[in-house]
N, C-alpha and C. Protein backbone atom coordinates (compact mmCIF):
# COMPACT_ATOMS: atom_id res chain seq x y z
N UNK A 1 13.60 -3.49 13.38
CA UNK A 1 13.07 -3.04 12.11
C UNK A 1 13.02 -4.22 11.14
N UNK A 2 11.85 -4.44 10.53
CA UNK A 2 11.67 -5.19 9.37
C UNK A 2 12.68 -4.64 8.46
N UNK A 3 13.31 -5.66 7.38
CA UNK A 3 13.75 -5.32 6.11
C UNK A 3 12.87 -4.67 5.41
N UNK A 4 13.32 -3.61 4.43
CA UNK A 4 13.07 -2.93 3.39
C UNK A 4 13.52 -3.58 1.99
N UNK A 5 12.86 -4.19 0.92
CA UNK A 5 13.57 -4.29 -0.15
C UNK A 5 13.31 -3.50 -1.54
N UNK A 6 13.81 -3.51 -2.24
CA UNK A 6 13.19 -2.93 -3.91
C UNK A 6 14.68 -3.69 -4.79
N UNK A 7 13.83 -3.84 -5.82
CA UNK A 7 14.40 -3.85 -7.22
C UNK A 7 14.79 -2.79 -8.23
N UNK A 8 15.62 -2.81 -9.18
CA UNK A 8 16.03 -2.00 -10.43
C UNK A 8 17.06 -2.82 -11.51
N UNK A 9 16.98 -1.71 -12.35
CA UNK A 9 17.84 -1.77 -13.25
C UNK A 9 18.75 -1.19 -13.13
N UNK A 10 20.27 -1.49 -13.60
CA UNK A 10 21.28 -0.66 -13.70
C UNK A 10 22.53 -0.95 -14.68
N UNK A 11 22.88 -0.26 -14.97
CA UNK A 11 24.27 -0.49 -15.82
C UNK A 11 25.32 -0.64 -14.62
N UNK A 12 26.16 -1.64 -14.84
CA UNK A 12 27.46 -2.09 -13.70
C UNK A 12 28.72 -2.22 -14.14
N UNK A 13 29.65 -1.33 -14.42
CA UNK A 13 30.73 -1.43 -14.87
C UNK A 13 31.86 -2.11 -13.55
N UNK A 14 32.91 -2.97 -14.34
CA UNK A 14 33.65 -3.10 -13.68
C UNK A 14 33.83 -5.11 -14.01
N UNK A 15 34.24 -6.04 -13.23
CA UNK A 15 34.20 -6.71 -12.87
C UNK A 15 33.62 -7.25 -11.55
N UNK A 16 33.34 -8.86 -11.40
CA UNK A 16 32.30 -9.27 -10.66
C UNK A 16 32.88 -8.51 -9.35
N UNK A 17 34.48 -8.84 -8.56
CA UNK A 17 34.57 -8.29 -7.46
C UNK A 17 35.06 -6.98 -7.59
N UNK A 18 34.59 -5.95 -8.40
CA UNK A 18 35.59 -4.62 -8.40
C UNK A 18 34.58 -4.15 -9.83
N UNK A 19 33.03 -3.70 -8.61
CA UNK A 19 32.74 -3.17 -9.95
C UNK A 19 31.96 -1.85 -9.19
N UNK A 20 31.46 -0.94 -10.30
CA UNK A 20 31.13 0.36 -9.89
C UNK A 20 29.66 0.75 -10.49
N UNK A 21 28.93 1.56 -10.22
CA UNK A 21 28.30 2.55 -11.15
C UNK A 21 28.21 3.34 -11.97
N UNK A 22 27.67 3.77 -12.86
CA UNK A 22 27.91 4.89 -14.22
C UNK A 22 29.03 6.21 -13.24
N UNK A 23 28.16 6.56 -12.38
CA UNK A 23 28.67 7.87 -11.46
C UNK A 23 30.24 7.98 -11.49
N UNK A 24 30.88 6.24 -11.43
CA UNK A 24 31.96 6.29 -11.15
C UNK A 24 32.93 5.63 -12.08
N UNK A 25 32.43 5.06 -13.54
CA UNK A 25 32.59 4.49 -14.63
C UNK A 25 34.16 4.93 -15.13
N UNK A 26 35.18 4.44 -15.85
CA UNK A 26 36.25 4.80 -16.53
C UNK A 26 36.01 4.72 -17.80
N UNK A 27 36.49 6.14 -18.51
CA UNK A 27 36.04 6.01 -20.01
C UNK A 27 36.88 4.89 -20.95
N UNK A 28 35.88 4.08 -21.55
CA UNK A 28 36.02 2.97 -22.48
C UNK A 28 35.80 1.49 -21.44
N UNK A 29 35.36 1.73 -20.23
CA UNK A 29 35.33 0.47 -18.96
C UNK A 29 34.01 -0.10 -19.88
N UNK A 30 34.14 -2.08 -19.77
CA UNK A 30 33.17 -2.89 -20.34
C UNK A 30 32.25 -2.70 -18.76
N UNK A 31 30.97 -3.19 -19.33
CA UNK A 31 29.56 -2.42 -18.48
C UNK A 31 28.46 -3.60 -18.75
N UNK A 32 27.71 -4.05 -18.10
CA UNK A 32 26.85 -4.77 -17.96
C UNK A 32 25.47 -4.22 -17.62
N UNK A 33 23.94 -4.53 -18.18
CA UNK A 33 23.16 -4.24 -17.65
C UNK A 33 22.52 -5.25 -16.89
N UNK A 34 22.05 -4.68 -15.66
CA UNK A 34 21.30 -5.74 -14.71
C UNK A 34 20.67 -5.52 -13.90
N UNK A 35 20.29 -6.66 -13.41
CA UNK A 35 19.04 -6.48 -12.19
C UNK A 35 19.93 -6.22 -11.08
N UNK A 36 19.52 -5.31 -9.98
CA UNK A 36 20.02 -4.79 -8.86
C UNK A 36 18.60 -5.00 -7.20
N UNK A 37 19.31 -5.74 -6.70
CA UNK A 37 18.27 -6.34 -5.45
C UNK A 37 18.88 -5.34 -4.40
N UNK A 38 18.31 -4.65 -4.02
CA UNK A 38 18.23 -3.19 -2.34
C UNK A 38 17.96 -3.82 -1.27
N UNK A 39 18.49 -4.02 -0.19
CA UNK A 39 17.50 -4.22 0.93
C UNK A 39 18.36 -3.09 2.17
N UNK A 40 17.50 -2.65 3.20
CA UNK A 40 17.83 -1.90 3.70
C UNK A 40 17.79 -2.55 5.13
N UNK A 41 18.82 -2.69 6.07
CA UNK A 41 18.47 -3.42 7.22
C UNK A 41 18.67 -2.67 8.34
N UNK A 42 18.29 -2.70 9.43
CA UNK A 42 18.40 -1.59 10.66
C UNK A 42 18.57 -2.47 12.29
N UNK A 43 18.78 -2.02 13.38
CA UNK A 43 18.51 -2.13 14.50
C UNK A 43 17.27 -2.06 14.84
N UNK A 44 17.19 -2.61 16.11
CA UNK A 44 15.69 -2.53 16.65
C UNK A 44 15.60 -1.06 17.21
N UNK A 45 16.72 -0.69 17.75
CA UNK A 45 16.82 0.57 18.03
C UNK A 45 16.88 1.86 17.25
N UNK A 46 17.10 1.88 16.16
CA UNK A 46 16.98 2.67 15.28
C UNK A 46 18.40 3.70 14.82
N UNK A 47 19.12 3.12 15.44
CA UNK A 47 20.58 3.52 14.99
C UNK A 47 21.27 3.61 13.85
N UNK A 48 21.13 2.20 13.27
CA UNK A 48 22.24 2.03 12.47
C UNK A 48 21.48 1.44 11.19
N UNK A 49 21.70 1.79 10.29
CA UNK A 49 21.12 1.13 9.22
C UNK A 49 22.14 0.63 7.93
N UNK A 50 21.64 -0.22 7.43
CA UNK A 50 22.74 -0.55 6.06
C UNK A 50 21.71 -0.68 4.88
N UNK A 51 22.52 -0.29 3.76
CA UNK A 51 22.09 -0.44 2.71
C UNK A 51 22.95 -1.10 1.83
N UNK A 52 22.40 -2.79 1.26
CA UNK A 52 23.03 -3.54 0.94
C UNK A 52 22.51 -3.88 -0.57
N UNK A 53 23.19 -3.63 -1.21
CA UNK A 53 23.21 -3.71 -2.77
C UNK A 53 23.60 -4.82 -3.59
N UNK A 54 23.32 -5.45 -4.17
CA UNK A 54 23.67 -6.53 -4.62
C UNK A 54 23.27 -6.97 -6.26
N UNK A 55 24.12 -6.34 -7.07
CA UNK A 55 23.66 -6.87 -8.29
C UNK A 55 23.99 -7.97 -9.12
N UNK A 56 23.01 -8.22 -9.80
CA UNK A 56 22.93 -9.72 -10.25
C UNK A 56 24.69 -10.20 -11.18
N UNK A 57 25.47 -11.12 -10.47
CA UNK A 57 26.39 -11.29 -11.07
C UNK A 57 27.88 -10.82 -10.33
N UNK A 58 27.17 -9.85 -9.89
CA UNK A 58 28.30 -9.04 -9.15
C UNK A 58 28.53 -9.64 -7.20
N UNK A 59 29.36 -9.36 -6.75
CA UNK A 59 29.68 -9.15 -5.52
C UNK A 59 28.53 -8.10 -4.26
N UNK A 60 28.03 -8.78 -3.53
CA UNK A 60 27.14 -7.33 -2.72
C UNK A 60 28.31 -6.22 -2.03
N UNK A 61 27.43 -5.24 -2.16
CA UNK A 61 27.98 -4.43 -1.07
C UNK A 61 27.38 -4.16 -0.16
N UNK A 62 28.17 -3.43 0.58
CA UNK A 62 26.71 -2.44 1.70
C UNK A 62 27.52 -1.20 2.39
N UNK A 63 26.85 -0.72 2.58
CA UNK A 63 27.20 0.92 3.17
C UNK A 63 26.40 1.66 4.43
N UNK A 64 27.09 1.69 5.97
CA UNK A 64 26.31 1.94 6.54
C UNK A 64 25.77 3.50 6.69
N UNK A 65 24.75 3.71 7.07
CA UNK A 65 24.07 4.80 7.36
C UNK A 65 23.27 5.52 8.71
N UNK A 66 23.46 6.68 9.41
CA UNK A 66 22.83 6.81 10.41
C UNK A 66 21.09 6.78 10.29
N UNK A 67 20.45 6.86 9.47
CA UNK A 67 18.94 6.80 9.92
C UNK A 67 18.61 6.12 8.33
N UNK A 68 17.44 5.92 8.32
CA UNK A 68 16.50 4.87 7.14
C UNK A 68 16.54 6.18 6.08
N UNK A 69 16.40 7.68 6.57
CA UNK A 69 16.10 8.19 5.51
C UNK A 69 17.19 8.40 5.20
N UNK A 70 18.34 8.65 5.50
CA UNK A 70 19.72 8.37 4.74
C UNK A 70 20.38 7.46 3.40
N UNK A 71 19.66 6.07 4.35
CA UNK A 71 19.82 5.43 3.60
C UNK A 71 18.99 5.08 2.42
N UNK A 72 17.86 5.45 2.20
CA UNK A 72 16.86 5.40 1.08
C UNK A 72 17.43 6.65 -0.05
N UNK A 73 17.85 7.77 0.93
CA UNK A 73 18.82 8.95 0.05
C UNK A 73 19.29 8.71 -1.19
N UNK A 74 20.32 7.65 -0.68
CA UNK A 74 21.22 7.24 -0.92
C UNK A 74 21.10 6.34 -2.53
N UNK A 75 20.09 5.57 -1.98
CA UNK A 75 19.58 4.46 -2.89
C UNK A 75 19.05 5.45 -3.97
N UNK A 76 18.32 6.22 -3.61
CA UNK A 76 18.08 7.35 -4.81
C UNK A 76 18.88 8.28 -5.82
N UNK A 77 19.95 8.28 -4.87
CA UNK A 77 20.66 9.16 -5.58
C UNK A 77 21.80 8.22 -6.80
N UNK A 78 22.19 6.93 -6.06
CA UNK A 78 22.68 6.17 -6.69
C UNK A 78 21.61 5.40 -8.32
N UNK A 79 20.54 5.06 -7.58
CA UNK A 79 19.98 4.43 -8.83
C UNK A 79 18.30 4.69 -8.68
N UNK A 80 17.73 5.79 -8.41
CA UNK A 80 16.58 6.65 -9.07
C UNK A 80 15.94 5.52 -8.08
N UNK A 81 15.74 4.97 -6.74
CA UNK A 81 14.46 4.35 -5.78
C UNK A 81 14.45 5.22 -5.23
N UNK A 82 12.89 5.23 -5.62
CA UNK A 82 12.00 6.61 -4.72
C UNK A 82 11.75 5.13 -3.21
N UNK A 83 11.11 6.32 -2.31
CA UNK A 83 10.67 5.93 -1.07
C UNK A 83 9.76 4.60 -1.39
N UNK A 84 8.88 5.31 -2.42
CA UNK A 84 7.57 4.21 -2.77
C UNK A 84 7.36 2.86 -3.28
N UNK A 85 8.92 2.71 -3.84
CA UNK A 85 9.84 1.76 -4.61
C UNK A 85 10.06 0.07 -3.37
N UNK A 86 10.29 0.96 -1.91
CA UNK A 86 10.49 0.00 -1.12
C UNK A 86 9.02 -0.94 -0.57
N UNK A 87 9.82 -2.09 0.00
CA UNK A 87 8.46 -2.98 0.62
C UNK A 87 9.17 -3.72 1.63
N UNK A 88 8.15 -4.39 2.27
CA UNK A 88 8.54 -4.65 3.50
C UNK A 88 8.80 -6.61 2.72
């Protein structure tokens, strides 16, 4: 599978290695807004996929997932990327 990528915006609370999303924010936590780079990577086989997050400043993460539409789910539910959002 080709990479998938998209861009956004997001608010990032926390520090560079120990930081979170609004979803998961502590009341009065300092918060940053920023650019957030997606890419979604897979097997050739179609198994395993990751979704690797990486916002500007911060530490990446990634989180694996059983299928692409999981992981695009995911990306949606966390920070509003629709399907249409991605590119190759």
């Amino acid at each position: 599978m080709k990479p998938l990528y998209a861009t956004t915006k997001a608010r990032v609370y926390g520090t560079p290695n120990a930081w979170r999303f609004a979803d998961q924010a502590r009341d009065g936590e300092l918060f940053q807004d920023c650019k957030v780079r997606l890419e979604i990577q897979g097997d050739d086989e179609g198994h395993c996929f990751f979704l690797i997050v990486s916002p500007e400043g911060f530490f990446t993460s990634d989180r694996w997932h059983e299928t692409l539409q999981a992981a695009q789910e995911r990306a949606r539910m966390l920070l509003g990327v629709t399907r249409a959002d991605w590119s190759e």
